[in-house]
PDB file of N, CA and C in Angstrom:
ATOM      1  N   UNK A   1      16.390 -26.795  -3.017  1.00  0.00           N
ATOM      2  CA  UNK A   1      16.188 -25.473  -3.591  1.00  0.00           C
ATOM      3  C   UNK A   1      14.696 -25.118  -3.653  1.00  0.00           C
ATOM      4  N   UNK A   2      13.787 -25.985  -4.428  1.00  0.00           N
ATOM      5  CA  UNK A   2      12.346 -25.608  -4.083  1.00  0.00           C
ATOM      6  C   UNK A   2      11.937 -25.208  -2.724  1.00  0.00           C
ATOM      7  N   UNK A   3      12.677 -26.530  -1.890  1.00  0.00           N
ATOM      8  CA  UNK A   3      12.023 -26.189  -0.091  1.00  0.00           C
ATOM      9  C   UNK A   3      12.098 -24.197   0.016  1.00  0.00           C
ATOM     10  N   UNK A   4      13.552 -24.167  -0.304  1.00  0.00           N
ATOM     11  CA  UNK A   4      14.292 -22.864  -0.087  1.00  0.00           C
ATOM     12  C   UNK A   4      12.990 -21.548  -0.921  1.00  0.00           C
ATOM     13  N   UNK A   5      12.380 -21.853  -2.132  1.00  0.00           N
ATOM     14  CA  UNK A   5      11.739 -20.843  -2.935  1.00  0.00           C
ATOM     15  C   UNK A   5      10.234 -20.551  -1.736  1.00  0.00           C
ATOM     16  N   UNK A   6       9.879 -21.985  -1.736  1.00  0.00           N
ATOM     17  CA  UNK A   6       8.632 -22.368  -0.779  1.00  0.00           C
ATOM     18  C   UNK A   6       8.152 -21.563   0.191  1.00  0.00           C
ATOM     19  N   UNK A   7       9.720 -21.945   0.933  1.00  0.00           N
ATOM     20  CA  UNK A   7       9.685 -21.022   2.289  1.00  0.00           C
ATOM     21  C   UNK A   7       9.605 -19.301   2.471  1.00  0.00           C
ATOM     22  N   UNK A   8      10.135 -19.060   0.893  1.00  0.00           N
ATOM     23  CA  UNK A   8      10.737 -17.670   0.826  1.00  0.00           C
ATOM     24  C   UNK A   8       8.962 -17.062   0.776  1.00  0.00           C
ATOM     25  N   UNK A   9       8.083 -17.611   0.001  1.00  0.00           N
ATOM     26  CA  UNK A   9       6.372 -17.175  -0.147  1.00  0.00           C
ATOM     27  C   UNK A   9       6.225 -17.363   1.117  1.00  0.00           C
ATOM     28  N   UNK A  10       6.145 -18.412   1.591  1.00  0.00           N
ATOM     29  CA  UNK A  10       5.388 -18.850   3.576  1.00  0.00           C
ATOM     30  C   UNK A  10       5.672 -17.409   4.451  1.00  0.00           C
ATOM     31  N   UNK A  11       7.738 -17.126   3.856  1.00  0.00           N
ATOM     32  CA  UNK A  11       7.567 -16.195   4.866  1.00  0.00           C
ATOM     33  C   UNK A  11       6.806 -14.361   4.391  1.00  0.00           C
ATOM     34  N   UNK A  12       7.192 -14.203   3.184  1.00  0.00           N
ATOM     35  CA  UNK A  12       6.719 -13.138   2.542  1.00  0.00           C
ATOM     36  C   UNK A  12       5.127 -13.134   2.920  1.00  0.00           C
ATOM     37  N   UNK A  13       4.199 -13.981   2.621  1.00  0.00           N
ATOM     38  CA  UNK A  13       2.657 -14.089   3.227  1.00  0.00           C
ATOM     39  C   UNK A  13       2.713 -13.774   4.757  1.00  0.00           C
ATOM     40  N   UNK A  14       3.465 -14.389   5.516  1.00  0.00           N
ATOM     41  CA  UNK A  14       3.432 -14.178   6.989  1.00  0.00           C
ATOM     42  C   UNK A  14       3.682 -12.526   7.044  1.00  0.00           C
ATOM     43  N   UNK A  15       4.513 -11.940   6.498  1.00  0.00           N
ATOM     44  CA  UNK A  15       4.935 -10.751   6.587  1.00  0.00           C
ATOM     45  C   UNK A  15       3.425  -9.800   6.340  1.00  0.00           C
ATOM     46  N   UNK A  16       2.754 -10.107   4.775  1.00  0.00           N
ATOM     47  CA  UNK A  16       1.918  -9.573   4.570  1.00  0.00           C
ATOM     48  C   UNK A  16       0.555  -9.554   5.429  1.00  0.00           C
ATOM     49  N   UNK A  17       0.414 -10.973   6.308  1.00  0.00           N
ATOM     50  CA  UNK A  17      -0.469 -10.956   6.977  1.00  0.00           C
ATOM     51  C   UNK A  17      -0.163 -10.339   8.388  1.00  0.00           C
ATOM     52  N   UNK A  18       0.788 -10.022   8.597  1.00  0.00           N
ATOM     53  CA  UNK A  18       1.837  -9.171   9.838  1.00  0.00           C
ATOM     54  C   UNK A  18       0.822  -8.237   9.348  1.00  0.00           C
ATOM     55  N   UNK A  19       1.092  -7.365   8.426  1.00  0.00           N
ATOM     56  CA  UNK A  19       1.041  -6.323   7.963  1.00  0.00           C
ATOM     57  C   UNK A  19      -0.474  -5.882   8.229  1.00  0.00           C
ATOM     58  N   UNK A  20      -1.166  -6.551   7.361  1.00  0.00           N
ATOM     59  CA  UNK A  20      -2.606  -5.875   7.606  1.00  0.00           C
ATOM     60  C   UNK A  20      -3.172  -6.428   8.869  1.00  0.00           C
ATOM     61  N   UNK A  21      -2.738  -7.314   9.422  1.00  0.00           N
ATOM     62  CA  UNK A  21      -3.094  -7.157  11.210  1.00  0.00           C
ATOM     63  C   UNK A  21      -2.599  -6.273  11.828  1.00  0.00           C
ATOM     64  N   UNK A  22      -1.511  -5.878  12.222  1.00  0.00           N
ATOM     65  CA  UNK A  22      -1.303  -4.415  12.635  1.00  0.00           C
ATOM     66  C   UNK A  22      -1.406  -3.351  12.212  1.00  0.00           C
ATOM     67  N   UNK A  23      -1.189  -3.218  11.212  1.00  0.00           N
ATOM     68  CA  UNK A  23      -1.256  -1.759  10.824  1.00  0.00           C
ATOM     69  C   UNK A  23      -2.341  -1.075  10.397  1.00  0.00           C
ATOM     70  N   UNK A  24      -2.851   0.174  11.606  1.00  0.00           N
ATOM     71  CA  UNK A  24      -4.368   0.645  10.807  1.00  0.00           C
ATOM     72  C   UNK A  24      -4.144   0.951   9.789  1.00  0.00           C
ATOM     73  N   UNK A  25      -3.256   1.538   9.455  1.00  0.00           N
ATOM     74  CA  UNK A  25      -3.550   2.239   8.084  1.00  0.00           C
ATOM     75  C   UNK A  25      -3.876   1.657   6.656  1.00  0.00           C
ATOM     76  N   UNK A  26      -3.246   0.662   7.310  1.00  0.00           N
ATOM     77  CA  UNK A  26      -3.282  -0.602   6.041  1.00  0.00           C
ATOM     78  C   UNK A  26      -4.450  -1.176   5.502  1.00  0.00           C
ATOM     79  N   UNK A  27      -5.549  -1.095   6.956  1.00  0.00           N
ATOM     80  CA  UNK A  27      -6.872  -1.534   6.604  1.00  0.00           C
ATOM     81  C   UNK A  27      -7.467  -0.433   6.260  1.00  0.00           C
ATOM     82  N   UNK A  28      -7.142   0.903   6.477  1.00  0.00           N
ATOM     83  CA  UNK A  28      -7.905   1.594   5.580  1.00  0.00           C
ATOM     84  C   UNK A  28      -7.080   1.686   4.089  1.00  0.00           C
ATOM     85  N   UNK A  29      -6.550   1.474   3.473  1.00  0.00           N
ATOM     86  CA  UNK A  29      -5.855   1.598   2.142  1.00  0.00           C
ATOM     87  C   UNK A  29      -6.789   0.407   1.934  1.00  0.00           C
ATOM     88  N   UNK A  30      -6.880  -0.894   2.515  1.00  0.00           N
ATOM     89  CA  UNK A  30      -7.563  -1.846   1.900  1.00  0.00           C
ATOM     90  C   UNK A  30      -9.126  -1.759   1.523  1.00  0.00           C
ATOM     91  N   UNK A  31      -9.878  -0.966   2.693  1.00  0.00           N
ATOM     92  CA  UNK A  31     -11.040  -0.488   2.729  1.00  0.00           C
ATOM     93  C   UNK A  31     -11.175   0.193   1.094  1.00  0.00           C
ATOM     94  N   UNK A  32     -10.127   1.598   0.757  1.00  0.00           N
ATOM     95  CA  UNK A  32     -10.006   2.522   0.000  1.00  0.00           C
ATOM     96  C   UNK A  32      -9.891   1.212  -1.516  1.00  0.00           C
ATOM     97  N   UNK A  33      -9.393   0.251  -1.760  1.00  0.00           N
ATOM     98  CA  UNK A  33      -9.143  -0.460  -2.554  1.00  0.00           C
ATOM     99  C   UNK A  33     -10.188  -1.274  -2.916  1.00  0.00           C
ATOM    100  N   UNK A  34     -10.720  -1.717  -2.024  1.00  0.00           N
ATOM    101  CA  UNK A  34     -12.043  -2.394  -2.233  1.00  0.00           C
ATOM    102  C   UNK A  34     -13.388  -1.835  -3.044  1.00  0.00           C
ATOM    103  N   UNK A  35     -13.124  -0.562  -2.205  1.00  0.00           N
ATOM    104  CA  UNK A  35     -14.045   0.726  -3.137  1.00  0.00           C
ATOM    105  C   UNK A  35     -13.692   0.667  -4.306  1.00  0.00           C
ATOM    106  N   UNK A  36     -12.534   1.064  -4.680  1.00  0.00           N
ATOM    107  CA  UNK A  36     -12.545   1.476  -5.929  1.00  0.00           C
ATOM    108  C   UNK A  36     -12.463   0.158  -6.742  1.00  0.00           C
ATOM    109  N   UNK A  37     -11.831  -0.682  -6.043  1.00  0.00           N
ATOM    110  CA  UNK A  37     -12.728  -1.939  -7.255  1.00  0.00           C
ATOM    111  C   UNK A  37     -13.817  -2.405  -7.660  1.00  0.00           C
ATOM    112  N   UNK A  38     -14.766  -1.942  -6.484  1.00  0.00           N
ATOM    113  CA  UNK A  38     -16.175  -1.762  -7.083  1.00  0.00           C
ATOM    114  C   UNK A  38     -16.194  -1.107  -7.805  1.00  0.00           C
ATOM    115  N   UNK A  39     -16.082   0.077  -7.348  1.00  0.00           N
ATOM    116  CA  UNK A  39     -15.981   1.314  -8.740  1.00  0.00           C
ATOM    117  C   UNK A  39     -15.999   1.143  -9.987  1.00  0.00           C
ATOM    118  N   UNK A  40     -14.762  -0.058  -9.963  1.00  0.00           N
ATOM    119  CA  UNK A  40     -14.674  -0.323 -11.383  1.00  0.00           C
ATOM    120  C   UNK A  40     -15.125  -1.036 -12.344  1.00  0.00           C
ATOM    121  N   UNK A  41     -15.683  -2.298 -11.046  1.00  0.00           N
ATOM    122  CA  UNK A  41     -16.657  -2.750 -11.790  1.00  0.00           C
ATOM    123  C   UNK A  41     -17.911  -2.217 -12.639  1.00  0.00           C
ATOM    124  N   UNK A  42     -18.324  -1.274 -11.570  1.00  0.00           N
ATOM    125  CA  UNK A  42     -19.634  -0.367 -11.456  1.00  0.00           C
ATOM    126  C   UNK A  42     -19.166   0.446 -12.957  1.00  0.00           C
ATOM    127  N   UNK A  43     -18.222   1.117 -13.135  1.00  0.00           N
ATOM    128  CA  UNK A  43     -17.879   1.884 -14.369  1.00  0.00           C
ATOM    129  C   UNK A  43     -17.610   1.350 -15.492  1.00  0.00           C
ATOM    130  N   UNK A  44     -17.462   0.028 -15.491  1.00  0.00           N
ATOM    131  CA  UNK A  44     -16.771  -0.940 -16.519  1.00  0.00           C
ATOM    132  C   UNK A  44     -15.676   0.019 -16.937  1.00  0.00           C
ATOM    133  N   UNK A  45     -14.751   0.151 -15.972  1.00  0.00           N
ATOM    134  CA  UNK A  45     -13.115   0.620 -16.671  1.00  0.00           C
ATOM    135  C   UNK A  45     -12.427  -0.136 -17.420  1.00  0.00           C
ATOM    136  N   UNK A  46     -11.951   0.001 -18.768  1.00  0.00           N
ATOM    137  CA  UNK A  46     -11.140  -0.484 -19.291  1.00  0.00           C
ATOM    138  C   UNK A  46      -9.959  -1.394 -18.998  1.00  0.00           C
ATOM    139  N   UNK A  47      -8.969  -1.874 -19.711  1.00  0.00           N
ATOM    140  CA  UNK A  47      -8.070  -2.859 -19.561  1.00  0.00           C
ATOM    141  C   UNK A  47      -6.784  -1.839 -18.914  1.00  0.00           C
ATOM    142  N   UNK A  48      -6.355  -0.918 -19.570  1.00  0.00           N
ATOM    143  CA  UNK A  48      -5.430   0.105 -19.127  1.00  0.00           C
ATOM    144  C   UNK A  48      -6.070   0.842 -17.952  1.00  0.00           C
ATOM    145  N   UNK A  49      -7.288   0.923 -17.826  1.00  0.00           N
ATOM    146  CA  UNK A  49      -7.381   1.536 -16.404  1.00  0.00           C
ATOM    147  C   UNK A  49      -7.543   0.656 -15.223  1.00  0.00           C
ATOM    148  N   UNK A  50      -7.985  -0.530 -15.518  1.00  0.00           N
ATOM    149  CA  UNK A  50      -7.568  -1.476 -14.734  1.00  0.00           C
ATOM    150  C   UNK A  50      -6.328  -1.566 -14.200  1.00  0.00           C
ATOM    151  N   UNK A  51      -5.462  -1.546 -15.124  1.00  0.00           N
ATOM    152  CA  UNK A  51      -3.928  -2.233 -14.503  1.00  0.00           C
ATOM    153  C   UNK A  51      -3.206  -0.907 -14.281  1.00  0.00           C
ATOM    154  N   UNK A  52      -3.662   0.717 -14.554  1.00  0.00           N
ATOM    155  CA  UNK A  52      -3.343   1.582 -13.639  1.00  0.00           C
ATOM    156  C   UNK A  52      -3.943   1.304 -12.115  1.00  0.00           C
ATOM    157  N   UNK A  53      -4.801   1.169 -12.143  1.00  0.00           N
ATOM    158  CA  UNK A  53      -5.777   1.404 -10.740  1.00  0.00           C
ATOM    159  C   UNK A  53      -5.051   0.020  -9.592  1.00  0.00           C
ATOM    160  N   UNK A  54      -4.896  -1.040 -10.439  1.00  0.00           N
ATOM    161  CA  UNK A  54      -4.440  -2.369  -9.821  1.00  0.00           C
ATOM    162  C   UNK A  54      -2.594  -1.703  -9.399  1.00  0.00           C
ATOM    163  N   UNK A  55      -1.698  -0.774 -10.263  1.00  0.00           N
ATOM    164  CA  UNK A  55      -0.287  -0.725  -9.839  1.00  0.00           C
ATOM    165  C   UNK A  55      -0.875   0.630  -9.140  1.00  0.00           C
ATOM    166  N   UNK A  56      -1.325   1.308  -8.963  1.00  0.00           N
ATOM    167  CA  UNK A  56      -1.806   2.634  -7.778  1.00  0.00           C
ATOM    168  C   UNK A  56      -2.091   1.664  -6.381  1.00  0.00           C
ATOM    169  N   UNK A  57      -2.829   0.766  -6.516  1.00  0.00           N
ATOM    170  CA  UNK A  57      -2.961   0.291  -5.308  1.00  0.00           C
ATOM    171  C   UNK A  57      -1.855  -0.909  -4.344  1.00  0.00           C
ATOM    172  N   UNK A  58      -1.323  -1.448  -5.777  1.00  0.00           N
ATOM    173  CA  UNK A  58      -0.232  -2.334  -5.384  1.00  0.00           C
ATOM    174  C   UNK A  58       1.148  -1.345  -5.121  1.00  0.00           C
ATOM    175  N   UNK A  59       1.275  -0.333  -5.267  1.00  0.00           N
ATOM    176  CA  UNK A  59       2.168   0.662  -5.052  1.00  0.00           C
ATOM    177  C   UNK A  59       2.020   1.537  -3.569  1.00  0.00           C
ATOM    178  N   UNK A  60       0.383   1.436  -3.478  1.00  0.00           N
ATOM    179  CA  UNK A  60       1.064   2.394  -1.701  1.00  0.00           C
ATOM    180  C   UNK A  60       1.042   0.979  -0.949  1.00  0.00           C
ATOM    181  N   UNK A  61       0.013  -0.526  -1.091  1.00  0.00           N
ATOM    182  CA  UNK A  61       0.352  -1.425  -0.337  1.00  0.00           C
ATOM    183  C   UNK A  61       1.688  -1.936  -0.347  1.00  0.00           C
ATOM    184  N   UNK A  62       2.656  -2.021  -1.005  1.00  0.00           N
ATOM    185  CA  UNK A  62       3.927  -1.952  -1.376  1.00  0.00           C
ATOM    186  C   UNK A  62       4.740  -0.421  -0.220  1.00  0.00           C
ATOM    187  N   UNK A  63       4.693   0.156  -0.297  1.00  0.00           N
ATOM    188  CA  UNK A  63       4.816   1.031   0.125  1.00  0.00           C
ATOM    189  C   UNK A  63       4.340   1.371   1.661  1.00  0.00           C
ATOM    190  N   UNK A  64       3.217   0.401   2.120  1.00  0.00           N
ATOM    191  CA  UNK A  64       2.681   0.650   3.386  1.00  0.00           C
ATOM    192  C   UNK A  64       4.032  -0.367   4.065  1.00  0.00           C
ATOM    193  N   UNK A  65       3.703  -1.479   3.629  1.00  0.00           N
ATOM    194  CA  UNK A  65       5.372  -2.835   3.431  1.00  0.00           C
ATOM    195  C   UNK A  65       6.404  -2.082   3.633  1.00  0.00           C
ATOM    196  N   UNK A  66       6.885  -1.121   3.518  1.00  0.00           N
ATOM    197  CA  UNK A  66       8.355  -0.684   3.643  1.00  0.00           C
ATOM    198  C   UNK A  66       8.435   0.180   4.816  1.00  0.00           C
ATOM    199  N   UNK A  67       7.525   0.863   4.682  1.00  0.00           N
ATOM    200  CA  UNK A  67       6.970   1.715   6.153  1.00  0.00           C
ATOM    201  C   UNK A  67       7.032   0.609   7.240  1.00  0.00           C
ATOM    202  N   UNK A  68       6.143  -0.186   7.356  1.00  0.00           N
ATOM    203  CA  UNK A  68       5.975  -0.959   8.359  1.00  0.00           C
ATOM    204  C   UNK A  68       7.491  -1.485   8.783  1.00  0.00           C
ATOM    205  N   UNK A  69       8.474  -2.409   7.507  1.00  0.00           N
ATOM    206  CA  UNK A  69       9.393  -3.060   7.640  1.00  0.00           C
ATOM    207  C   UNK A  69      10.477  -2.063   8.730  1.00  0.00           C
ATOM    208  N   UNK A  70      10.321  -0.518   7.873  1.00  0.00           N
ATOM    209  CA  UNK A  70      11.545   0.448   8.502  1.00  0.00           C
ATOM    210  C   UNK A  70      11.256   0.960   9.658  1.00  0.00           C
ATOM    211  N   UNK A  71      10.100   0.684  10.152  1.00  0.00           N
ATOM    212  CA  UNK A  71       9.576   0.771  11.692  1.00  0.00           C
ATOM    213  C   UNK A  71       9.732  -0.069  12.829  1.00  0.00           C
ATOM    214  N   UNK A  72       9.656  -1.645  12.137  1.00  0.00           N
ATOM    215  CA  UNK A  72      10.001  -2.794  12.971  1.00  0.00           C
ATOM    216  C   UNK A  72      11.780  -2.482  13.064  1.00  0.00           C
ATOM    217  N   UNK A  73      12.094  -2.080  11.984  1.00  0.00           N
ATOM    218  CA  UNK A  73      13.596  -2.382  12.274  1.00  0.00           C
ATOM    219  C   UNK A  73      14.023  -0.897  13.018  1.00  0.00           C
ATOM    220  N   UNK A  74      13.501  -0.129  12.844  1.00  0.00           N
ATOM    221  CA  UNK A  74      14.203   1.166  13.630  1.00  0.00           C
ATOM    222  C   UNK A  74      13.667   1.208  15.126  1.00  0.00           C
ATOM    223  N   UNK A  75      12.741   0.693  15.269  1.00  0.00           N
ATOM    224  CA  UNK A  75      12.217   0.035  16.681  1.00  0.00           C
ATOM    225  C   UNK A  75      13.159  -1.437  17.709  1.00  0.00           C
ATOM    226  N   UNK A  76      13.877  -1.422  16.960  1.00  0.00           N
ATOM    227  CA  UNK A  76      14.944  -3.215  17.041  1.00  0.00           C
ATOM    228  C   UNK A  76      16.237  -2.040  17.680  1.00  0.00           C
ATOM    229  N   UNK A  77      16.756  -1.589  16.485  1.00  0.00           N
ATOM    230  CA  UNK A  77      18.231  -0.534  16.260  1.00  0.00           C
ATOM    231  C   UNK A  77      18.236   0.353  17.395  1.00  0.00           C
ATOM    232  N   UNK A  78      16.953   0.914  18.046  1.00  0.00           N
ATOM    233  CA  UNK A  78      17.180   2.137  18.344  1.00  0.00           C
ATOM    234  C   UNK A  78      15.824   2.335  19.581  1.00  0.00           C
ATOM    235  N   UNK A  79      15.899   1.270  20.410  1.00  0.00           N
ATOM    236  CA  UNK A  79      14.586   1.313  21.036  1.00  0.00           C
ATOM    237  C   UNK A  79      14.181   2.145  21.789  1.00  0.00           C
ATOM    238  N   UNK A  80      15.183   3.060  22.029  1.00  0.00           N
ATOM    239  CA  UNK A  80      15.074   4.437  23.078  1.00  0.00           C
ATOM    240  C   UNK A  80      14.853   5.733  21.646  1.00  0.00           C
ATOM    241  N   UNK A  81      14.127   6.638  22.307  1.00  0.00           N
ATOM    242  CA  UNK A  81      13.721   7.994  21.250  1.00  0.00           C
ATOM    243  C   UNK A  81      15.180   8.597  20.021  1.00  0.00           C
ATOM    244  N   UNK A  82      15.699   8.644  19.101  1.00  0.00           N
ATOM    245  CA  UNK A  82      16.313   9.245  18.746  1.00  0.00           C
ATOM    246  C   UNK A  82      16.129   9.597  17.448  1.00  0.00           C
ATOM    247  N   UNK A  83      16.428  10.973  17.608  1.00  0.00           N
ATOM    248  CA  UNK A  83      16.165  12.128  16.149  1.00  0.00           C
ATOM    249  C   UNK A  83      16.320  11.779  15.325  1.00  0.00           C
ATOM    250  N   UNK A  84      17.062  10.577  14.639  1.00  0.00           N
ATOM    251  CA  UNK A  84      17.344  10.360  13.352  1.00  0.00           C
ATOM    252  C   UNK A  84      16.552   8.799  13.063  1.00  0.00           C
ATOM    253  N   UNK A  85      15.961   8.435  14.141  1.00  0.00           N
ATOM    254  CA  UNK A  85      14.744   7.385  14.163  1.00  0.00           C
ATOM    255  C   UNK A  85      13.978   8.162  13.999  1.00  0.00           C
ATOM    256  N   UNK A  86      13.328   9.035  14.472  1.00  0.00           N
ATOM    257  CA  UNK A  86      12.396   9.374  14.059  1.00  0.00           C
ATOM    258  C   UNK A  86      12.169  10.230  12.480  1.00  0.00           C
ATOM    259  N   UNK A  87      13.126  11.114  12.140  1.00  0.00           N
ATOM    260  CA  UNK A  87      13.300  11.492  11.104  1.00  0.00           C
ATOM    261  C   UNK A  87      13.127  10.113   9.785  1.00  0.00           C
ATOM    262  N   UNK A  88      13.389   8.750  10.261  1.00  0.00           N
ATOM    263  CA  UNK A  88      13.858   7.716   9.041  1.00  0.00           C
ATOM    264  C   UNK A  88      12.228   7.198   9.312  1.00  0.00           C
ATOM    265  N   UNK A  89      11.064   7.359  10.621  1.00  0.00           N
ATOM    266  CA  UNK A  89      10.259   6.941  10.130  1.00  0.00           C
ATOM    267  C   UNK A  89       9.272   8.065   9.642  1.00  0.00           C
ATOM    268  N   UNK A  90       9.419   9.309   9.728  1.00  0.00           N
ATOM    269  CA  UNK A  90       9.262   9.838   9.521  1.00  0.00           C
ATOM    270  C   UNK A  90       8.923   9.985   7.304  1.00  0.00           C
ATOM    271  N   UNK A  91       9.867   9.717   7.177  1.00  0.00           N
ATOM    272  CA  UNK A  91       9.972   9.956   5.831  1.00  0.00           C
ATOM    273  C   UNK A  91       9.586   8.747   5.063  1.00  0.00           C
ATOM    274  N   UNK A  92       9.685   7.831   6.007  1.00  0.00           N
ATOM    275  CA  UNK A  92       9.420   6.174   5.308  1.00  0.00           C
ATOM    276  C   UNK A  92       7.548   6.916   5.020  1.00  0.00           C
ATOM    277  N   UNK A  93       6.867   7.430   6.295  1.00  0.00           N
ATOM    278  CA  UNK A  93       5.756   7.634   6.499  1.00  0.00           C
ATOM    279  C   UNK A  93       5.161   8.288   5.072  1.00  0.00           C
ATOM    280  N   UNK A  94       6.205   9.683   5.270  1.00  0.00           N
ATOM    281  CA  UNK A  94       5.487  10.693   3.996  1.00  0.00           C
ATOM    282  C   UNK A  94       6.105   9.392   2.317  1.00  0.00           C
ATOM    283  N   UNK A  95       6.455   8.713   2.683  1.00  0.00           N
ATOM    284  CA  UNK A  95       6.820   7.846   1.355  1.00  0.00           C
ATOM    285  C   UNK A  95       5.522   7.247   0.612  1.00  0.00           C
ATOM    286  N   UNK A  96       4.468   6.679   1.716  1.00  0.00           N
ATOM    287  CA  UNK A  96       3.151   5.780   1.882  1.00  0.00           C
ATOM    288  C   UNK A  96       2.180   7.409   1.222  1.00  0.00           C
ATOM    289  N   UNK A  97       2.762   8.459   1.718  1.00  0.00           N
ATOM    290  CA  UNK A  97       1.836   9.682   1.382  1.00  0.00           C
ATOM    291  C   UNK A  97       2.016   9.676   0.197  1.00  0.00           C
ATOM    292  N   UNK A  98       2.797  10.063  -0.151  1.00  0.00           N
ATOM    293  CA  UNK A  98       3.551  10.195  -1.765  1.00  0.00           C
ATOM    294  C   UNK A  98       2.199   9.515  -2.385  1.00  0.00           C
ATOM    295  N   UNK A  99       2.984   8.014  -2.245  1.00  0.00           N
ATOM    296  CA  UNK A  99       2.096   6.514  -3.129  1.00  0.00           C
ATOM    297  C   UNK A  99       0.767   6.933  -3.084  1.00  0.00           C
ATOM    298  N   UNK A 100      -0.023   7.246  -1.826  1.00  0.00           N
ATOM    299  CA  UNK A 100      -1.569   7.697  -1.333  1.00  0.00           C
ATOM    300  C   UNK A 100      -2.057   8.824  -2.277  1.00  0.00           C
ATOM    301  N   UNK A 101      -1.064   9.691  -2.444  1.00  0.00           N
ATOM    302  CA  UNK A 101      -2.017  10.931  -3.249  1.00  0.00           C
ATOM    303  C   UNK A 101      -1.656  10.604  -4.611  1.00  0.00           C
ATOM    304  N   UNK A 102      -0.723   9.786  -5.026  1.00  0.00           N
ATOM    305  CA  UNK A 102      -0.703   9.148  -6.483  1.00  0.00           C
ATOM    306  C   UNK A 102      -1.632   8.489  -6.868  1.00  0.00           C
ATOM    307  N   UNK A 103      -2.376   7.711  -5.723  1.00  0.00           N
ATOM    308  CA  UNK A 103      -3.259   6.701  -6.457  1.00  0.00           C
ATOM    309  C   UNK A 103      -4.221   7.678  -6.338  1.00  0.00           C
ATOM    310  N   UNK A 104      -4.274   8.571  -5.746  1.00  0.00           N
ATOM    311  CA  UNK A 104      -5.913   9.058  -5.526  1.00  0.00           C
ATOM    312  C   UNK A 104      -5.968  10.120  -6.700  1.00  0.00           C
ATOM    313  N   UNK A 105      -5.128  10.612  -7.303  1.00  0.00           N
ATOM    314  CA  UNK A 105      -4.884  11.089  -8.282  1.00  0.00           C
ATOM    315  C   UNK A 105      -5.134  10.172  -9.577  1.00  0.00           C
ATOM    316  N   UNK A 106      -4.615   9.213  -9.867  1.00  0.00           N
ATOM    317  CA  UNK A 106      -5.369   7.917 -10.786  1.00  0.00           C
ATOM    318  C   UNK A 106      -6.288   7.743 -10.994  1.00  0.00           C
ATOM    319  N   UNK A 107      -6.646   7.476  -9.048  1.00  0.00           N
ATOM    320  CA  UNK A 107      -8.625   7.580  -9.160  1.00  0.00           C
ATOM    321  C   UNK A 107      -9.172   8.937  -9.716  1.00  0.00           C
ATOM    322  N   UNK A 108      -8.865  10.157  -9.584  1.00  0.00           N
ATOM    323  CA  UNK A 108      -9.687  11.100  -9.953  1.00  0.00           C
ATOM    324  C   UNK A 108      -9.771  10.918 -11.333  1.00  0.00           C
ATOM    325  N   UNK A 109      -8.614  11.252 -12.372  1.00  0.00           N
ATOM    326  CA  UNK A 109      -8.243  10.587 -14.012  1.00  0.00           C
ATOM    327  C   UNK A 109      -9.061  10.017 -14.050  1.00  0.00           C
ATOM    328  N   UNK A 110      -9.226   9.138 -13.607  1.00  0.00           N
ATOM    329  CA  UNK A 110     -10.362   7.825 -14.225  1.00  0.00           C
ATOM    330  C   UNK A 110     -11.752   7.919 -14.066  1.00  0.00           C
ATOM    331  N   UNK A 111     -11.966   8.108 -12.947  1.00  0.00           N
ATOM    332  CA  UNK A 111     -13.293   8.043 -12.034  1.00  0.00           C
ATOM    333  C   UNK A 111     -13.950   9.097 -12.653  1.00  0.00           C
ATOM    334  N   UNK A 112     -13.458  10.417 -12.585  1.00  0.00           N
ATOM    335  CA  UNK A 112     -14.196  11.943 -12.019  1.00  0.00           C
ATOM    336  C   UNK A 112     -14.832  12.232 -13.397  1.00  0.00           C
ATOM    337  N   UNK A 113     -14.248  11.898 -14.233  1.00  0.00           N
ATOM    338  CA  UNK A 113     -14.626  11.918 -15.799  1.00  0.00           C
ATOM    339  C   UNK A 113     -16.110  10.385 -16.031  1.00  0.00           C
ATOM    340  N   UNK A 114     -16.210   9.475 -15.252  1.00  0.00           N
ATOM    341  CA  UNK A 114     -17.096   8.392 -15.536  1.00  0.00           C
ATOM    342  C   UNK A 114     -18.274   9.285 -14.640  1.00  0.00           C
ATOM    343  N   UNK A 115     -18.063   9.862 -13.518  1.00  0.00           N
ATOM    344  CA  UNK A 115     -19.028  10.334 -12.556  1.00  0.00           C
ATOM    345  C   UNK A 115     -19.592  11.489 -13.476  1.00  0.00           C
ATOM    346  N   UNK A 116     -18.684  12.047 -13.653  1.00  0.00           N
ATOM    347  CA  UNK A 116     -19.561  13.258 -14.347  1.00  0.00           C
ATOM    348  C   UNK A 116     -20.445  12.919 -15.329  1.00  0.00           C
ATOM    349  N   UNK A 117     -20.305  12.225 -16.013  1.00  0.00           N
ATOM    350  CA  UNK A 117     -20.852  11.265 -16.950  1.00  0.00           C
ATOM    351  C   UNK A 117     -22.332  10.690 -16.503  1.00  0.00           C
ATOM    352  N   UNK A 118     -22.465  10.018 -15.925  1.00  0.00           N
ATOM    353  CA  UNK A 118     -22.974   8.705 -15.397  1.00  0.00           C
ATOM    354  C   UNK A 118     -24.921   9.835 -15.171  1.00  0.00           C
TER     355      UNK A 118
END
């Protein structure tokens, strides 16, 4: 049973490192994350804005993860063009948008009020 838990991280990491090797977008969300953790250092944000800013970012990378996953698999299902592939990555896509203007919305809350400040 441990072997079984073990393996289940080995493969979940492999996935994640799938992930930000292919996918541009991913390295820019990571780029975008890096920033603002400076940021936060730089601002000394609080404990609650920390662990907003930390689930904003673990939420579109989460979210980039499902995109990617429903792409590999609708790319498997359906390897020739069809409308309702594209429509499913389609929406997986605007899903990662969603998450993207949520966090950047977080960041403004937090940030735009320390900048003005500063």
């Amino acid at each position: 049973m441990l072997k079984k838990r073990l393996n289940s991280f080995r493969y979940a990491f492999a996935g994640i490192a799938d992930m930000f090797r292919t996918q541009a977008n991913v390295k820019i969300h990571l780029a975008v994350s890096v920033f603002v953790v400076l940021a936060g250092w730089y601002f000394k944000i609080n404990r609650t804005e920390w662990c907003l800013v930390s689930l904003a970012i673990a939420a579109v990378l989460a979210a980039e993860g499902f995109n990617t996953a429903l792409e590999y698999l609708t790319d498997l299902v359906s390897p020739n063009h069809h409308p309702l592939a594209g429509k499913a990555k389609d929406v997986a896509a605007g899903a990662v948008l969603v998450a993207a203007f949520g966090a950047a919305a977080v960041g403004l809350l937090i940030f735009l009020p320390k900048i003005m400040a500063h």
